[in-house]
N, C-alpha and C. Protein backbone atom coordinates (compact mmCIF):
# COMPACT_ATOMS: atom_id res chain seq x y z
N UNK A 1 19.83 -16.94 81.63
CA UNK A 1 21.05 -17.71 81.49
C UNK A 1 22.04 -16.99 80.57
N UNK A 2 21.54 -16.65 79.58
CA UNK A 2 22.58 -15.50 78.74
C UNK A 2 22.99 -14.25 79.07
N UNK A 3 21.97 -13.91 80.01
CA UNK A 3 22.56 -12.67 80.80
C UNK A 3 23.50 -13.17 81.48
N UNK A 4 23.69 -13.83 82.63
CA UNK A 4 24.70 -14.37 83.42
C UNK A 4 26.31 -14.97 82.36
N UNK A 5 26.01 -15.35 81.46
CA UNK A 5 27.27 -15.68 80.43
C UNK A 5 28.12 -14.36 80.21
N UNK A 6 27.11 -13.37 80.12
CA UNK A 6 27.39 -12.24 79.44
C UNK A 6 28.29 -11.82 80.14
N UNK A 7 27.54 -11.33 81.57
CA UNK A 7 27.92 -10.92 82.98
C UNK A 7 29.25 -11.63 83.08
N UNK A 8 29.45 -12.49 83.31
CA UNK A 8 30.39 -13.42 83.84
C UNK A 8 31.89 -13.03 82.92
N UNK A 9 31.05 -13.70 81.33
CA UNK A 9 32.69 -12.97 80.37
C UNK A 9 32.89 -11.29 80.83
N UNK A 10 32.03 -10.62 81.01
CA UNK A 10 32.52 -9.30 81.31
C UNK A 10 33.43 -9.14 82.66
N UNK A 11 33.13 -9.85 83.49
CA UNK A 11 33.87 -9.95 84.39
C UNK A 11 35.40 -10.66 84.67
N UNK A 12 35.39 -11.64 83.34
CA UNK A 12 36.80 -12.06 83.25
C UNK A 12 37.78 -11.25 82.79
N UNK A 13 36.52 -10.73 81.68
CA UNK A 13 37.42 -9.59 81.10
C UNK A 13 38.21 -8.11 81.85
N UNK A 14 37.06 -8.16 82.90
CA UNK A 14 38.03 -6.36 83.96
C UNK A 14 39.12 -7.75 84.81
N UNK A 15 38.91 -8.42 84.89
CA UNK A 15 39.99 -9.30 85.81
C UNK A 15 41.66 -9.10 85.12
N UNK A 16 41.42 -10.06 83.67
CA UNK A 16 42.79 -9.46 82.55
C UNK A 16 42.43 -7.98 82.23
N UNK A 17 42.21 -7.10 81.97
CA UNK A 17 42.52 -5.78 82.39
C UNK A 17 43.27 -5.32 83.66
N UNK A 18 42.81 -5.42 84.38
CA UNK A 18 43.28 -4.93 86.09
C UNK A 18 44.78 -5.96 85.78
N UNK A 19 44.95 -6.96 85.44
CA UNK A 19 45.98 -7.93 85.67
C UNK A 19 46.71 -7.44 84.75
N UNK A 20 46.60 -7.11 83.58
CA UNK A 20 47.30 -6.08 82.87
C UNK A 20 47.90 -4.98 82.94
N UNK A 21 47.28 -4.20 83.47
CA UNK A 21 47.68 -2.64 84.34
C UNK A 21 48.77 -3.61 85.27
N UNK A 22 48.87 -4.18 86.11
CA UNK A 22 49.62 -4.64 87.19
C UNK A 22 50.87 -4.84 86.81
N UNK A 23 50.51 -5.72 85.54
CA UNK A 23 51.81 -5.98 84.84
C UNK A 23 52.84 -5.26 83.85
N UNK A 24 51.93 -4.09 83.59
CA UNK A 24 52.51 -3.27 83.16
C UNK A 24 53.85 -2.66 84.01
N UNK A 25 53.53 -2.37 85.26
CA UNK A 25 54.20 -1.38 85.84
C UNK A 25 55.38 -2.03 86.63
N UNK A 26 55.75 -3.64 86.53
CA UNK A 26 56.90 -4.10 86.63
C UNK A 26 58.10 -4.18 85.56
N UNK A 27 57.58 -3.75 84.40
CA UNK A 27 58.51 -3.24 83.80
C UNK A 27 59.24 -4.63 83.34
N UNK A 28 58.28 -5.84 83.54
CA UNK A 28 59.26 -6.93 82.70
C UNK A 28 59.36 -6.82 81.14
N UNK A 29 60.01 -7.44 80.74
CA UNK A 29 59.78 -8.29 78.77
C UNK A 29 59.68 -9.57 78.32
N UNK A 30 59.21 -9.79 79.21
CA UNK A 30 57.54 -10.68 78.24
C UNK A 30 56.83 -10.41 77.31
N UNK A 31 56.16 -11.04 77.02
CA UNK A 31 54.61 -11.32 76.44
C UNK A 31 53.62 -10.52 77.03
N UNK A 32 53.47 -9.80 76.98
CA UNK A 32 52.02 -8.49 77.46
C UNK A 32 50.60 -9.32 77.67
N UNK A 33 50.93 -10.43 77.97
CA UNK A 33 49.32 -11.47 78.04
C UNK A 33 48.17 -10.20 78.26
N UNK A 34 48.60 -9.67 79.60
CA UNK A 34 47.20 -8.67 80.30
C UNK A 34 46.94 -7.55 78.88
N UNK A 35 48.32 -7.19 78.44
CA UNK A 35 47.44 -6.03 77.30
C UNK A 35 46.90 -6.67 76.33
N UNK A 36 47.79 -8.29 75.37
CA UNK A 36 46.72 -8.80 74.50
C UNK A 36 44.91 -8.87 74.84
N UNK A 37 44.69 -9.63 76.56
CA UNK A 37 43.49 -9.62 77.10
C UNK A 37 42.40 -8.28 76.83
N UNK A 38 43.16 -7.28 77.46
CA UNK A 38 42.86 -6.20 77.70
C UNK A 38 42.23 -5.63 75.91
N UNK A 39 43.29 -5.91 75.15
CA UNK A 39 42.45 -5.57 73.34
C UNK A 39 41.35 -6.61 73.47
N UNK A 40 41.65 -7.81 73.93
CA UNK A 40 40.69 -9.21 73.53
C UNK A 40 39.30 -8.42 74.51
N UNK A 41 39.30 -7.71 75.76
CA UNK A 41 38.29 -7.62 76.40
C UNK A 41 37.37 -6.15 75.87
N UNK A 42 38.37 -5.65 75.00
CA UNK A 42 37.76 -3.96 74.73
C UNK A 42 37.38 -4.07 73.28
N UNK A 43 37.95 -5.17 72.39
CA UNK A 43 37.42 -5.40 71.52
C UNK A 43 35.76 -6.64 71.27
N UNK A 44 36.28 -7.39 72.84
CA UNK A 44 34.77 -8.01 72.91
C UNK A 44 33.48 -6.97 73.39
N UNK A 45 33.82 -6.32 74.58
CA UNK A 45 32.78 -5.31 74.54
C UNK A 45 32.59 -4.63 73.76
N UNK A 46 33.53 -4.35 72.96
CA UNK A 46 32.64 -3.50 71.53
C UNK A 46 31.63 -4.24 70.39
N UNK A 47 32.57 -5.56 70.24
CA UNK A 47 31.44 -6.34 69.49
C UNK A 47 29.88 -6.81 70.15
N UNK A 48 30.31 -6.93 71.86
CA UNK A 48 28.91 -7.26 72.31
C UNK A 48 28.19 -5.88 72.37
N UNK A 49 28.63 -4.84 72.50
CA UNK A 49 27.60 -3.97 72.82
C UNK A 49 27.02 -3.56 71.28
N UNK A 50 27.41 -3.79 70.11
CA UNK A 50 27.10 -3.71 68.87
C UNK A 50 26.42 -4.58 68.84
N UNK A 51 26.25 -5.98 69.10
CA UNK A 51 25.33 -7.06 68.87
C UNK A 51 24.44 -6.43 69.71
N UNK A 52 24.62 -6.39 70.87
CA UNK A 52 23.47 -5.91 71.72
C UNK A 52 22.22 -4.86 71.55
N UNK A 53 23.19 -4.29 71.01
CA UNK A 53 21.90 -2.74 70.26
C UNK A 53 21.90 -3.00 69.13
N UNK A 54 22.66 -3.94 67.96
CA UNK A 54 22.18 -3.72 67.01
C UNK A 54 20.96 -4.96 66.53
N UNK A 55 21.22 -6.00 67.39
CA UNK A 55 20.76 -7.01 67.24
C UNK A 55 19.50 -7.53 66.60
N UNK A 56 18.59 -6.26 67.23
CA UNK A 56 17.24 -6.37 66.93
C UNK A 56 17.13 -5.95 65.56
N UNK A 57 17.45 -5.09 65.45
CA UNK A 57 17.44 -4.07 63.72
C UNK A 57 18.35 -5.16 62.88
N UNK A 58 19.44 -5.98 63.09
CA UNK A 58 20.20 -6.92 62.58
C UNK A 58 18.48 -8.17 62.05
N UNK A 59 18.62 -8.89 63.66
CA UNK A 59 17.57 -9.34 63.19
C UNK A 59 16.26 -9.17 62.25
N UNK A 60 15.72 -8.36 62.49
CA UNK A 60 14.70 -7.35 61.58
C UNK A 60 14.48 -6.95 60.29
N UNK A 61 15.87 -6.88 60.34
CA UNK A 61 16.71 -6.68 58.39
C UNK A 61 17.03 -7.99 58.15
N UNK A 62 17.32 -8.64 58.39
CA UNK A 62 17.42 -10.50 57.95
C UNK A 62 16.53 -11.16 58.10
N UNK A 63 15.48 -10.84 58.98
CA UNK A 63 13.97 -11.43 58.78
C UNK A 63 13.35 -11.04 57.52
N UNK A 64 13.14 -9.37 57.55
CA UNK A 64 12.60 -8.73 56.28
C UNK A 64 13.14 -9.10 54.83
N UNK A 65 14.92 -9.71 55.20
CA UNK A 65 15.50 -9.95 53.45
C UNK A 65 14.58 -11.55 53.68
N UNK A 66 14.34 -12.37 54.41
CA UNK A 66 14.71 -13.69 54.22
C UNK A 66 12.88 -13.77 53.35
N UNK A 67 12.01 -13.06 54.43
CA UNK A 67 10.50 -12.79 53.79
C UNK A 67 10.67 -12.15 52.31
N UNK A 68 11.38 -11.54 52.12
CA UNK A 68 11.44 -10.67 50.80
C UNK A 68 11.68 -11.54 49.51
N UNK A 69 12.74 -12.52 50.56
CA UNK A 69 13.70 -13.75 49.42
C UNK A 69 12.27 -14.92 49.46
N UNK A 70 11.73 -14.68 50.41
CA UNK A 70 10.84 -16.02 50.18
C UNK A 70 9.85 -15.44 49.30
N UNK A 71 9.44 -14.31 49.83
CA UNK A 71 8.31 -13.88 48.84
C UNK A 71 8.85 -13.83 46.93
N UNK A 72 9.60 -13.51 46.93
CA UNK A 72 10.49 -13.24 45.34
C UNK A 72 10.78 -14.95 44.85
N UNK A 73 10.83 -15.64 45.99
CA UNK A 73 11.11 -16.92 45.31
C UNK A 73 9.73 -17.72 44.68
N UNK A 74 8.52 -16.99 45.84
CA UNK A 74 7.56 -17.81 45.36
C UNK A 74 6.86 -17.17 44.28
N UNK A 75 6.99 -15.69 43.80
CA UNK A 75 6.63 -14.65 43.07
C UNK A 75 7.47 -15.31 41.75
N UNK A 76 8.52 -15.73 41.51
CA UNK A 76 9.15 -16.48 40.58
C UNK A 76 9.08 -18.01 40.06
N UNK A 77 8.45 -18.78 41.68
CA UNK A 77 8.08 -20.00 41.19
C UNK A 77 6.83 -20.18 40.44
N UNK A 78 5.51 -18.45 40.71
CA UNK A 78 4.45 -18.50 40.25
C UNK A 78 4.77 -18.07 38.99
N UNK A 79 5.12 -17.27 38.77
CA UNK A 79 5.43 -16.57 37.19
C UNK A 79 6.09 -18.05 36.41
N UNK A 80 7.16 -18.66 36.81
CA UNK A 80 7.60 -19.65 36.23
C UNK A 80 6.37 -21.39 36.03
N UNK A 81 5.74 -20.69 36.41
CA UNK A 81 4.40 -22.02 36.39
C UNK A 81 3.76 -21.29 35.75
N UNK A 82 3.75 -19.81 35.37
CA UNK A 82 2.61 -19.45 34.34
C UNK A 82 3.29 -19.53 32.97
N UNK A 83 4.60 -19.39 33.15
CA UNK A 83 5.09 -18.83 32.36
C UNK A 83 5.27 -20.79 31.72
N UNK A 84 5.14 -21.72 32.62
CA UNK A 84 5.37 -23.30 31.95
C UNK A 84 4.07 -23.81 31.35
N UNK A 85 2.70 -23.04 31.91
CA UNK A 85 1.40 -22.45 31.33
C UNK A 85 1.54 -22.78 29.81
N UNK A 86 1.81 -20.88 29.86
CA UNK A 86 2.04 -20.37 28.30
C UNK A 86 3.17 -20.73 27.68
N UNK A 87 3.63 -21.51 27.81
CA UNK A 87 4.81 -22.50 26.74
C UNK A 87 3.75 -24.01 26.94
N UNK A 88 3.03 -24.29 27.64
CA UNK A 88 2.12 -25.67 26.96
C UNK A 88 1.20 -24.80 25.70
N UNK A 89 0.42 -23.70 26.52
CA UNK A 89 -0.15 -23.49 25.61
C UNK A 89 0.08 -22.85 24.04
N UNK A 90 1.33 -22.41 24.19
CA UNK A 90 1.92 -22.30 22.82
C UNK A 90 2.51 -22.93 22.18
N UNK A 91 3.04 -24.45 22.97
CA UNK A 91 2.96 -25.20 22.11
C UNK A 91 1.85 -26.18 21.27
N UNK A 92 0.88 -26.08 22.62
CA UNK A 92 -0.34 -26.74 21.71
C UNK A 92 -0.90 -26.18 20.68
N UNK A 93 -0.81 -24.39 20.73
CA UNK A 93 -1.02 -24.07 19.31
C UNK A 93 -0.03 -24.43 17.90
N UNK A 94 1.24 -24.12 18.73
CA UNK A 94 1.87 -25.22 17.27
C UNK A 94 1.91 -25.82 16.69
N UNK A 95 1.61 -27.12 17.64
CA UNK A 95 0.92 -28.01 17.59
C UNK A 95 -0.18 -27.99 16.31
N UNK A 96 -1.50 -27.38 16.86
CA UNK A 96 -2.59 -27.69 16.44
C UNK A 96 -2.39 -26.48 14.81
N UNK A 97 -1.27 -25.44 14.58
CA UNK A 97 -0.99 -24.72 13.71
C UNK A 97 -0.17 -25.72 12.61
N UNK A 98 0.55 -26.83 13.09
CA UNK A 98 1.53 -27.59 12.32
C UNK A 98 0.37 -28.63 11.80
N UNK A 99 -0.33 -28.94 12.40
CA UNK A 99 -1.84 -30.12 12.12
C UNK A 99 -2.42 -29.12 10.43
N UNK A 100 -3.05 -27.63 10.86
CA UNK A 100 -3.41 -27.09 9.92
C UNK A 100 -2.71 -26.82 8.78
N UNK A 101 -1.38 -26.45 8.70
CA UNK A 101 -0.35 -26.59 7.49
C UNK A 101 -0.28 -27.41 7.04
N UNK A 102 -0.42 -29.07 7.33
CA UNK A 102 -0.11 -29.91 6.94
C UNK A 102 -1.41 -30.40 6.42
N UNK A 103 -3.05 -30.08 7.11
CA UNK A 103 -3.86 -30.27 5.71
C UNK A 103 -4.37 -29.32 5.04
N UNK A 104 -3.56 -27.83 5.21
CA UNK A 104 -3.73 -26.70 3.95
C UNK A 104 -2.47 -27.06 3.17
N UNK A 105 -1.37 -27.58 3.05
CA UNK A 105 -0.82 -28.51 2.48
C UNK A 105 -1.61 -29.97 1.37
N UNK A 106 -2.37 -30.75 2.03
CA UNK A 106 -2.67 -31.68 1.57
C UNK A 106 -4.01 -31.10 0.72
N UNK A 107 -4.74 -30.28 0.82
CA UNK A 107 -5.91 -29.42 0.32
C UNK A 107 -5.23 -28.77 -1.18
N UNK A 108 -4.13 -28.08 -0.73
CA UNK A 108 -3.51 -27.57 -2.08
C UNK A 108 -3.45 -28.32 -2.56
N UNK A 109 -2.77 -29.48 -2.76
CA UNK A 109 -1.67 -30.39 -3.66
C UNK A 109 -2.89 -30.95 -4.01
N UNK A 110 -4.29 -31.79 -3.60
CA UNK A 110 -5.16 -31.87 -3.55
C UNK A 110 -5.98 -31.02 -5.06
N UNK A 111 -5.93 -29.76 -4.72
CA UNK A 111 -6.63 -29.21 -5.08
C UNK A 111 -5.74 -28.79 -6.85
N UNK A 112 -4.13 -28.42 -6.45
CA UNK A 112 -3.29 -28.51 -7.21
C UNK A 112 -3.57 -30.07 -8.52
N UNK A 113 -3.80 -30.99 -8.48
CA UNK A 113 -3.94 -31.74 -8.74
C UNK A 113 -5.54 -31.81 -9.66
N UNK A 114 -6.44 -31.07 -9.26
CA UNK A 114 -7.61 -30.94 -9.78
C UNK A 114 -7.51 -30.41 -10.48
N UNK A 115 -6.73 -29.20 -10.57
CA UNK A 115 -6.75 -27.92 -11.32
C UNK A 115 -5.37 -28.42 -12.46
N UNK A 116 -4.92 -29.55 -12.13
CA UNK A 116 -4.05 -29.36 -13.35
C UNK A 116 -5.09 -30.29 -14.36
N UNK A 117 -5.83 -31.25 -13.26
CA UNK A 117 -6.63 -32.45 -14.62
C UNK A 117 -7.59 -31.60 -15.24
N UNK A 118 -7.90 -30.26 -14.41
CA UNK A 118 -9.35 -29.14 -15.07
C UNK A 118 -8.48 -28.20 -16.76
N UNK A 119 -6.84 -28.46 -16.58
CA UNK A 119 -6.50 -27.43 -17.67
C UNK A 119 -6.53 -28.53 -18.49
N UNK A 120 -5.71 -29.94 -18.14
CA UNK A 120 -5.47 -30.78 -18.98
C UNK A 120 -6.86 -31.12 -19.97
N UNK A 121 -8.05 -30.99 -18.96
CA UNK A 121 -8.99 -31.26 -20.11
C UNK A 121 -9.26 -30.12 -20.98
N UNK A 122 -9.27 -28.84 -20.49
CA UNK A 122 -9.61 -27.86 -21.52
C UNK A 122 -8.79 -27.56 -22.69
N UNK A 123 -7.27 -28.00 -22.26
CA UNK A 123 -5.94 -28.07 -23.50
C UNK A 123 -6.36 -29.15 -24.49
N UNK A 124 -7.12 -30.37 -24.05
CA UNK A 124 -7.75 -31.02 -24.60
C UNK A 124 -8.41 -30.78 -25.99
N UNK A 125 -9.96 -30.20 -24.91
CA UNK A 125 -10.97 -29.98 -25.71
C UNK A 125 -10.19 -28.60 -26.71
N UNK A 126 -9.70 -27.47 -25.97
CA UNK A 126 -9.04 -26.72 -27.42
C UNK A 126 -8.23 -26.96 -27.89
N UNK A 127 -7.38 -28.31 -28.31
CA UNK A 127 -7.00 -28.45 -29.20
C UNK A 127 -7.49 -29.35 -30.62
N UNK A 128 -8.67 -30.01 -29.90
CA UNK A 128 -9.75 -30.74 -30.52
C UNK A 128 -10.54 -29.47 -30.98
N UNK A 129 -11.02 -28.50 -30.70
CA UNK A 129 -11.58 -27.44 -31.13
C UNK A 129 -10.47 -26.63 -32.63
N UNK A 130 -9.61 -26.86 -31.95
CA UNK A 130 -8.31 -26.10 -32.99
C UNK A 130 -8.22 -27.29 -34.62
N UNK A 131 -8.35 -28.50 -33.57
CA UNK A 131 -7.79 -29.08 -35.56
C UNK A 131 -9.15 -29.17 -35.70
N UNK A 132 -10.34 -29.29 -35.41
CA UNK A 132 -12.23 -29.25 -35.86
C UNK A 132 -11.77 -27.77 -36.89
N UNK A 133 -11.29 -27.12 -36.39
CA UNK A 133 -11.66 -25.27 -36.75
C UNK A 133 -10.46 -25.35 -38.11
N UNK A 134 -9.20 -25.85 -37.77
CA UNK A 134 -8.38 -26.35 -39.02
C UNK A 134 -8.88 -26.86 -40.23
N UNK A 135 -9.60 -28.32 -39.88
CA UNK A 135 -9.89 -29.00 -40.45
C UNK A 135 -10.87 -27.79 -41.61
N UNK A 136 -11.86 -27.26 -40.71
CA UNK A 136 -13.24 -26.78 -41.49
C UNK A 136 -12.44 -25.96 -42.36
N UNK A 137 -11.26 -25.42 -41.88
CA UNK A 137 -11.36 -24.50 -42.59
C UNK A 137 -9.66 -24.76 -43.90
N UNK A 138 -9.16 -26.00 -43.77
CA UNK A 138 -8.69 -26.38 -45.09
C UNK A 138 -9.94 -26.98 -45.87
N UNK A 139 -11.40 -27.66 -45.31
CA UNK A 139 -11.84 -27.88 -46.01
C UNK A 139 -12.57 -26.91 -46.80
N UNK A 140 -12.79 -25.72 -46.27
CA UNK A 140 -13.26 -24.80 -47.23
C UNK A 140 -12.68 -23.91 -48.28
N UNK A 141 -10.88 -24.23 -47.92
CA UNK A 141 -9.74 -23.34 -48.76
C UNK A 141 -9.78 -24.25 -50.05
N UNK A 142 -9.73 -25.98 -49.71
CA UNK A 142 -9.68 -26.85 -50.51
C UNK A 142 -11.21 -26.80 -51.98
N UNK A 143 -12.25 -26.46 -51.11
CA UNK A 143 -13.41 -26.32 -51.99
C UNK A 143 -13.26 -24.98 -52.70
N UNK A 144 -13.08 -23.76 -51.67
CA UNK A 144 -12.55 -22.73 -52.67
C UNK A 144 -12.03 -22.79 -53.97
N UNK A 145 -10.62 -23.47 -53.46
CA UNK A 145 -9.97 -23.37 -54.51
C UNK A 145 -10.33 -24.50 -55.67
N UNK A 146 -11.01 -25.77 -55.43
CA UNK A 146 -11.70 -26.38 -56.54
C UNK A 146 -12.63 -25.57 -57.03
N UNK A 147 -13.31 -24.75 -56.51
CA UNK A 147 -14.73 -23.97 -57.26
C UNK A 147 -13.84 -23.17 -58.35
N UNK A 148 -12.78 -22.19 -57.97
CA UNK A 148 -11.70 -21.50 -58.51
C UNK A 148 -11.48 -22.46 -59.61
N UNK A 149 -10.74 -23.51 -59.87
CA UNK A 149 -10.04 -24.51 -60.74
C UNK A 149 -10.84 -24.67 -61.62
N UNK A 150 -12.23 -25.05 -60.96
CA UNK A 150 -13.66 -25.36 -61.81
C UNK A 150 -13.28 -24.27 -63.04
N UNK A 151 -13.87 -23.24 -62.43
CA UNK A 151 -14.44 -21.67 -62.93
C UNK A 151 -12.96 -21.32 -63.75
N UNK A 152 -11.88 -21.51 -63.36
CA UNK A 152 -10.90 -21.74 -64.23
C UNK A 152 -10.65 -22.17 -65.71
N UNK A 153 -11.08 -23.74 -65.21
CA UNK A 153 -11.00 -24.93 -66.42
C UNK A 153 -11.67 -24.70 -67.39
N UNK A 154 -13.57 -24.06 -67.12
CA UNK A 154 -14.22 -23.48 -67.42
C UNK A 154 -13.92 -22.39 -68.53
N UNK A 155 -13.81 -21.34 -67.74
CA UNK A 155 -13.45 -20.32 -68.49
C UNK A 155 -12.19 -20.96 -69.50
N UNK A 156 -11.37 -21.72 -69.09
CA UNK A 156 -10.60 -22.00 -70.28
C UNK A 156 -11.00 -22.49 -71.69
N UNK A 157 -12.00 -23.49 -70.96
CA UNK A 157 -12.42 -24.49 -72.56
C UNK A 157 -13.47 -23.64 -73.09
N UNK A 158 -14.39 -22.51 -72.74
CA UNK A 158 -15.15 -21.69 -73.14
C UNK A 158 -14.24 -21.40 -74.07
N UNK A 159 -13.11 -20.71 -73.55
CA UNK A 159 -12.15 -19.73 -74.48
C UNK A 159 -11.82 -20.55 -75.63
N UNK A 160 -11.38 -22.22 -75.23
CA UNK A 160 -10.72 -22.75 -76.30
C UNK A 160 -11.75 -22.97 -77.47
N UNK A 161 -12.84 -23.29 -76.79
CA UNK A 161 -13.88 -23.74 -77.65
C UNK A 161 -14.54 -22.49 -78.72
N UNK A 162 -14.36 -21.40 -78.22
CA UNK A 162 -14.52 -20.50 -79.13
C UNK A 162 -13.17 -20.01 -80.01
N UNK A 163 -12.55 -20.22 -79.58
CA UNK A 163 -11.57 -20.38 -80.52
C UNK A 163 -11.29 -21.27 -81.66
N UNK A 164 -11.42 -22.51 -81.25
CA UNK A 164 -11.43 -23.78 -81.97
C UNK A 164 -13.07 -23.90 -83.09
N UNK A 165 -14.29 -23.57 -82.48
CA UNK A 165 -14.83 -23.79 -83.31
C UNK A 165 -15.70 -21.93 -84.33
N UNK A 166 -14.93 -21.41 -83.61
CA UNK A 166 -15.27 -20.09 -84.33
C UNK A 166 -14.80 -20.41 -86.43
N UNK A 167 -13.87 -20.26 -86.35
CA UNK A 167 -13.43 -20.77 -87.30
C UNK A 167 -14.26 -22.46 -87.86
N UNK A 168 -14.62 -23.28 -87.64
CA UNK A 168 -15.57 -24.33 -87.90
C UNK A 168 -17.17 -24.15 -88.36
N UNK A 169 -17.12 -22.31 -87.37
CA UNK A 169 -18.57 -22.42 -87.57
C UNK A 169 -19.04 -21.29 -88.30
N UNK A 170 -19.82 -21.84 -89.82
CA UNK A 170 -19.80 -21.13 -90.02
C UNK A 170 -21.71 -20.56 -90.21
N UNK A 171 -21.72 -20.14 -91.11
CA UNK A 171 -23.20 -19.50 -90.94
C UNK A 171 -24.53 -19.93 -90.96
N UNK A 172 -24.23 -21.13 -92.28
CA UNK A 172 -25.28 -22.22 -92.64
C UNK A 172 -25.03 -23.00 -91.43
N UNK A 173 -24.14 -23.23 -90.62
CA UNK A 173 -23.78 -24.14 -89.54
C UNK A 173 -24.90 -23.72 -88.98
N UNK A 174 -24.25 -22.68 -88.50
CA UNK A 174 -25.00 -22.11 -87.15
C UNK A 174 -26.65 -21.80 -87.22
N UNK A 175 -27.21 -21.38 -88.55
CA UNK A 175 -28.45 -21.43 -88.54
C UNK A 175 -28.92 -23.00 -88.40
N UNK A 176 -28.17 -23.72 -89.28
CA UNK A 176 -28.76 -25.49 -88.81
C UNK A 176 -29.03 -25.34 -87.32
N UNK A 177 -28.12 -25.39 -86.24
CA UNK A 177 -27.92 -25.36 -84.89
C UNK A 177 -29.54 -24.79 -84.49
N UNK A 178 -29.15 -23.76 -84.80
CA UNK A 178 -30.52 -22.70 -84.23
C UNK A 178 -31.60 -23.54 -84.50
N UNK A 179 -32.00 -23.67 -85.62
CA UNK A 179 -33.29 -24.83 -86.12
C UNK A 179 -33.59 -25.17 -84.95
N UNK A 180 -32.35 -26.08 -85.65
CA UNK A 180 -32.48 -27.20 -84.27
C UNK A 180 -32.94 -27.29 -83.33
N UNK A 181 -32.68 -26.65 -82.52
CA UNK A 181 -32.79 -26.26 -80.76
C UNK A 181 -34.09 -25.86 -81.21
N UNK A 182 -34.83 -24.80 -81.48
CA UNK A 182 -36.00 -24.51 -81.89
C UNK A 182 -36.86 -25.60 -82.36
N UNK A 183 -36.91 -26.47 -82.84
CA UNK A 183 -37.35 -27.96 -82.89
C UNK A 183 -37.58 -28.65 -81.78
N UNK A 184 -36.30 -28.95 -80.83
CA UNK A 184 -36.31 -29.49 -79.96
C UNK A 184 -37.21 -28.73 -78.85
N UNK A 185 -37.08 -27.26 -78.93
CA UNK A 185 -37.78 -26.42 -77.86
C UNK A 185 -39.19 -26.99 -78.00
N UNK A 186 -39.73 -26.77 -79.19
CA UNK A 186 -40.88 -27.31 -79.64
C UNK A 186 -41.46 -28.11 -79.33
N UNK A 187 -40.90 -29.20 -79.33
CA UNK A 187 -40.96 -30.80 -78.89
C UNK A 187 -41.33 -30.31 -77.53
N UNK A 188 -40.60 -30.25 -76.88
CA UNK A 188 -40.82 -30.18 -75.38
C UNK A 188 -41.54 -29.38 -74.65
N UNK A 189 -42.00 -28.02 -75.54
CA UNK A 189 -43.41 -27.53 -75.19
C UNK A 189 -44.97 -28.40 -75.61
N UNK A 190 -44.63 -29.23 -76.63
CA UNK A 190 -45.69 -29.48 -76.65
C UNK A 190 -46.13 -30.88 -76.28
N UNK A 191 -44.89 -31.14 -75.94
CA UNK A 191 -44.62 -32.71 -74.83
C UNK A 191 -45.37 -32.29 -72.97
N UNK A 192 -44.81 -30.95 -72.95
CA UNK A 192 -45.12 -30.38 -71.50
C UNK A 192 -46.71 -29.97 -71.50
């Protein structure tokens, strides 16, 4: 049936040709209908005989883009489903990475919190260690220096006392004294 279409326009077409030539050679001025035809019929056989031979290779190359386009579309719908894949799965690691920050977060502060009550007690205990160690040791500057004051006072009234009774004492004194004590020694050896 398309052969016969074909056939048929080709045949209208040598009809306005031939009817063209005819009209040419009366030499009117008109409208050139037969030569417009005549381009309309030499420019259709050129387009049909181009469809005609090229048709197949036309076809062939627009089959091959349309497979190429389908294949690239589905080559893109797969990559784009892997690729919607690995965006779940990177977000579930975010996810499950934002979970872990937030109790290596709560672990620190946690732990932050231990470690400040672990200094607070040791600032504690050394400063309870510091006034213990103070303490001992005004109390031993304090005894020092009473033993000092002692040994001081001491040595003073020694001094005064030999001073004061040097002059008081004199020889018969002091042999009385001596007796004395020698008496008393006495006593108490033979008390012992």
């Amino acid at each position: 049936m398309r052969h016969t279409k074909t056939i048929l326009i080709f045949l209208m077409i040598a009809l306005f040709t031939s009817l063209s030539l005819q009209a040419s050679d009366t030499g009117s001025h008109h409208f050139d209908w037969a030569g417009f035809f005549g381009k309309l019929l030499n420019s259709s056989i050129l387009i049909g005989a181009i469809i005609y031979f090229m048709r197949k290779p036309i076809i062939e190359m627009l089959s091959k883009k349309s497979i190429e386009i389908k294949t690239d579309i589905e080559v893109r719908e797969s990559e784009l489903k892997a690729h919607k894949e690995s965006l779940a799965g990177i977000q579930g690691r975010l996810d499950r990475i934002e979970a872990e920050v937030g109790e290596m977060l709560a672990d620190a502060q946690k732990s932050g919190e231990r470690e400040v009550l672990r200094i607070q007690e040791l600032a504690r205990r050394e400063s309870e260690r510091i006034i213990r160690n103070s303490g001992e040791e005004i109390d031993a500057r304090i005894e020092k220096s009473i033993k000092e004051l002692k040994k001081k006072i001491a040595d003073m009234t020694i001094e005064e006392f030999r001073t004061n009774y040097r002059s008081l004492l004199t020889m018969d004194l002091h042999k009385k004294i001596i007796d004395k004590n020698i008496e008393i020694s006495g006593d108490i050896i033979e008390k012992g």
